[in-house]
C-alpha atoms as a PDB file:
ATOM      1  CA  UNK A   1      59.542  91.271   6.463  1.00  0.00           C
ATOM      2  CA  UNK A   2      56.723  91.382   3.362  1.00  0.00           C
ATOM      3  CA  UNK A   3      57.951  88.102   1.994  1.00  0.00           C
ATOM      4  CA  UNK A   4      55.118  84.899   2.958  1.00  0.00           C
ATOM      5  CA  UNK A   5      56.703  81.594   3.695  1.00  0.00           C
ATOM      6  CA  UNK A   6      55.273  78.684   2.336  1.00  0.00           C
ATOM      7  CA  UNK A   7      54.389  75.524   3.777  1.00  0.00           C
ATOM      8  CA  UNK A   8      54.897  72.471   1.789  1.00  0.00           C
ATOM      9  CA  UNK A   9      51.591  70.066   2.208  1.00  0.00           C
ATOM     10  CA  UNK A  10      52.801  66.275   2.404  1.00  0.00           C
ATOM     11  CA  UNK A  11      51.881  64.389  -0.542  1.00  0.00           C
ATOM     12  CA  UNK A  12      51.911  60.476  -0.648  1.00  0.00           C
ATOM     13  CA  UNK A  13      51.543  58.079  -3.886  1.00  0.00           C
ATOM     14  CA  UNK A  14      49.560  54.729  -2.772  1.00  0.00           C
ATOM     15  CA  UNK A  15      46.768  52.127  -4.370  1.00  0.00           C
ATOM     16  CA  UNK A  16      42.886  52.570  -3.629  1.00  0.00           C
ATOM     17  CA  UNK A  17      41.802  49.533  -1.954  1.00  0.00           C
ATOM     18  CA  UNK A  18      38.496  50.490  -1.579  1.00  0.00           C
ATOM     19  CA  UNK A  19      35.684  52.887  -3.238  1.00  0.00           C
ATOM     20  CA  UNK A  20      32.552  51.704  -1.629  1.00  0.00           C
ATOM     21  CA  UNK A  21      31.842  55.175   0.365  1.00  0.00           C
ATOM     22  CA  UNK A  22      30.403  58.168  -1.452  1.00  0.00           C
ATOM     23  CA  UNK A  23      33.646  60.737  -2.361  1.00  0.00           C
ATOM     24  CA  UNK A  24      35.730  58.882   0.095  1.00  0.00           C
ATOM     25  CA  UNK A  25      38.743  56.086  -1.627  1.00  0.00           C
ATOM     26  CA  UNK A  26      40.533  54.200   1.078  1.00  0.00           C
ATOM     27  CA  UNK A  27      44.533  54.063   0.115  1.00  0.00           C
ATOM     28  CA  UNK A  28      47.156  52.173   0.390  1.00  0.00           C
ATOM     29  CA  UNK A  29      50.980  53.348   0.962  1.00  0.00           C
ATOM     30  CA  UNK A  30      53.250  51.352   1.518  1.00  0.00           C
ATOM     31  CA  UNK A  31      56.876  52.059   2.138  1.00  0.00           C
ATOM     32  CA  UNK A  32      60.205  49.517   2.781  1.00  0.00           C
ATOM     33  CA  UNK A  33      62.224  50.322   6.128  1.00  0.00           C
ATOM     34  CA  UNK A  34      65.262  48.195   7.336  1.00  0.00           C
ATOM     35  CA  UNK A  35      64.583  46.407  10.422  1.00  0.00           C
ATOM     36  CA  UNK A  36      66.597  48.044  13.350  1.00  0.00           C
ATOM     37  CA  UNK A  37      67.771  45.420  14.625  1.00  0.00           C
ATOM     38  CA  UNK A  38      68.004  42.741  12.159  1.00  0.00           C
ATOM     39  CA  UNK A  39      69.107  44.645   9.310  1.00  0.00           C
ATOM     40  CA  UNK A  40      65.863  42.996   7.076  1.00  0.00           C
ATOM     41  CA  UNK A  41      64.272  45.375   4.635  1.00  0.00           C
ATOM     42  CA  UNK A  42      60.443  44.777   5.572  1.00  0.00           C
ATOM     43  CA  UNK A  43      57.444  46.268   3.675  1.00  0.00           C
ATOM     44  CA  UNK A  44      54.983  48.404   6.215  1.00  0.00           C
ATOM     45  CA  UNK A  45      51.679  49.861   5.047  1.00  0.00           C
ATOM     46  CA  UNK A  46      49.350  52.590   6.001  1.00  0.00           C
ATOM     47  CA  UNK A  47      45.675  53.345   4.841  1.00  0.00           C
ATOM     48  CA  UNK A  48      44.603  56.893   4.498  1.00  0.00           C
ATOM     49  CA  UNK A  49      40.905  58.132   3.871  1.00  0.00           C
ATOM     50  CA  UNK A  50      41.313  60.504   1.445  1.00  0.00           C
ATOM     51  CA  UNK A  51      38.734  62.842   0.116  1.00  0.00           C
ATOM     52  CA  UNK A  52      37.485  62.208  -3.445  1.00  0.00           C
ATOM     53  CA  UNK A  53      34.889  64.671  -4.833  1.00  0.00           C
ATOM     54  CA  UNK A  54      33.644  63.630  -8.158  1.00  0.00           C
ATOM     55  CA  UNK A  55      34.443  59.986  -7.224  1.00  0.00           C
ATOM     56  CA  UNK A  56      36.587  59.460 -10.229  1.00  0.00           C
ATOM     57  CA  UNK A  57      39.273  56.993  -8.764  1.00  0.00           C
ATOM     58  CA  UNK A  58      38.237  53.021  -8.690  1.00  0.00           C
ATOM     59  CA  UNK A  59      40.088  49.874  -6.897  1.00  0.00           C
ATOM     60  CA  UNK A  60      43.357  49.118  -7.979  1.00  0.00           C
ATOM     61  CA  UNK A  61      44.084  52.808  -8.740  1.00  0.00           C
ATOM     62  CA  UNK A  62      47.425  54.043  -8.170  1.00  0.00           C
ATOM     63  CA  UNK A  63      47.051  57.901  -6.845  1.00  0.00           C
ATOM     64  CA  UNK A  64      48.537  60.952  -5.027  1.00  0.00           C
ATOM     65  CA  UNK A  65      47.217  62.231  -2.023  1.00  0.00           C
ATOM     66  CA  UNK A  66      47.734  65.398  -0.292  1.00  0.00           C
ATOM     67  CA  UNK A  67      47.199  66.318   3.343  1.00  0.00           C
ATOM     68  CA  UNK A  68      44.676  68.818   3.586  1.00  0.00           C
ATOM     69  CA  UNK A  69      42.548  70.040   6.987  1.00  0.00           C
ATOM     70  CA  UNK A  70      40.167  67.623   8.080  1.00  0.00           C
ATOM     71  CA  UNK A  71      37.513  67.161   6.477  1.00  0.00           C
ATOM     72  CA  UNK A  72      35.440  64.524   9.024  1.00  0.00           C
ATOM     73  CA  UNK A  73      36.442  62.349  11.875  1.00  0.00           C
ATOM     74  CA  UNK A  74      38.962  60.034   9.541  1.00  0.00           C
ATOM     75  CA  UNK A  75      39.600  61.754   6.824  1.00  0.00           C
ATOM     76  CA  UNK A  76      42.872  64.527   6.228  1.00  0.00           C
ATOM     77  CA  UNK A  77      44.243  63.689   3.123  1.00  0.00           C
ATOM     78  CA  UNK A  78      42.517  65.063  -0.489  1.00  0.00           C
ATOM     79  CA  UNK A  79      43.229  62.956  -4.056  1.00  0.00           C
ATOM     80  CA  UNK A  80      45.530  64.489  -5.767  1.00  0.00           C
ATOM     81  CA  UNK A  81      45.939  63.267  -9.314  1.00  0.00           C
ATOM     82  CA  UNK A  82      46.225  59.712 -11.191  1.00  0.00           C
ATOM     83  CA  UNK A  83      49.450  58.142 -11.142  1.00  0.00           C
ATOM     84  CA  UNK A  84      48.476  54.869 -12.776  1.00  0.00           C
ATOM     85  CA  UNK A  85      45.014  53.358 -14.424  1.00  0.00           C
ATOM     86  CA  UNK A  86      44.076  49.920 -12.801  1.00  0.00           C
ATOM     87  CA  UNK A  87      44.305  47.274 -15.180  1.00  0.00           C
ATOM     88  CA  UNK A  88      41.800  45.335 -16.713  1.00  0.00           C
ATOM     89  CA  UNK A  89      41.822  41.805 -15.940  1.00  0.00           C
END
């Protein structure tokens, strides 16, 4: 067998709630699960330090992230691209 298989990277589309560390944007993802039990559809988030090198993404950003190998003790996920420019308030 020549043929390579290729392993899809997870990629994940949140909001930066924080660009206070050099190359480093915290992000948001949130996703909506029904409750097990109750049936409810609740909204459950997860914050990500993702890796961004030229420190191009500000707050309010939505982005994509992509899991990459780790890069420090917290951080495992890369920016990917801009989804959506923060608006101006």
């Amino acid at each position: 067998m020549t043929e390579a298989t290729t392993t899809r990277s997870r990629t994940l589309v949140g909001k930066v709630v924080s660009d206070k560390r050099a190359k480093t944007v915290t992000v948001m993802v949130e996703r909506r699960v029904k409750h097990e039990l109750y049936g409810k559809i609740v909204t459950l988030s997860s914050k990500y330090h993702a890796h961004d090198e030229d420190n191009q993404y500000k707050l309010g950003d939505v982005i994509e992230i992509t899991e990459s190998r780790p890069l420090s003790k917290t951080k495992n996920w890369v920016t990917t691209r801009l989804v959506q420019k923060a608006e101006l308030v």
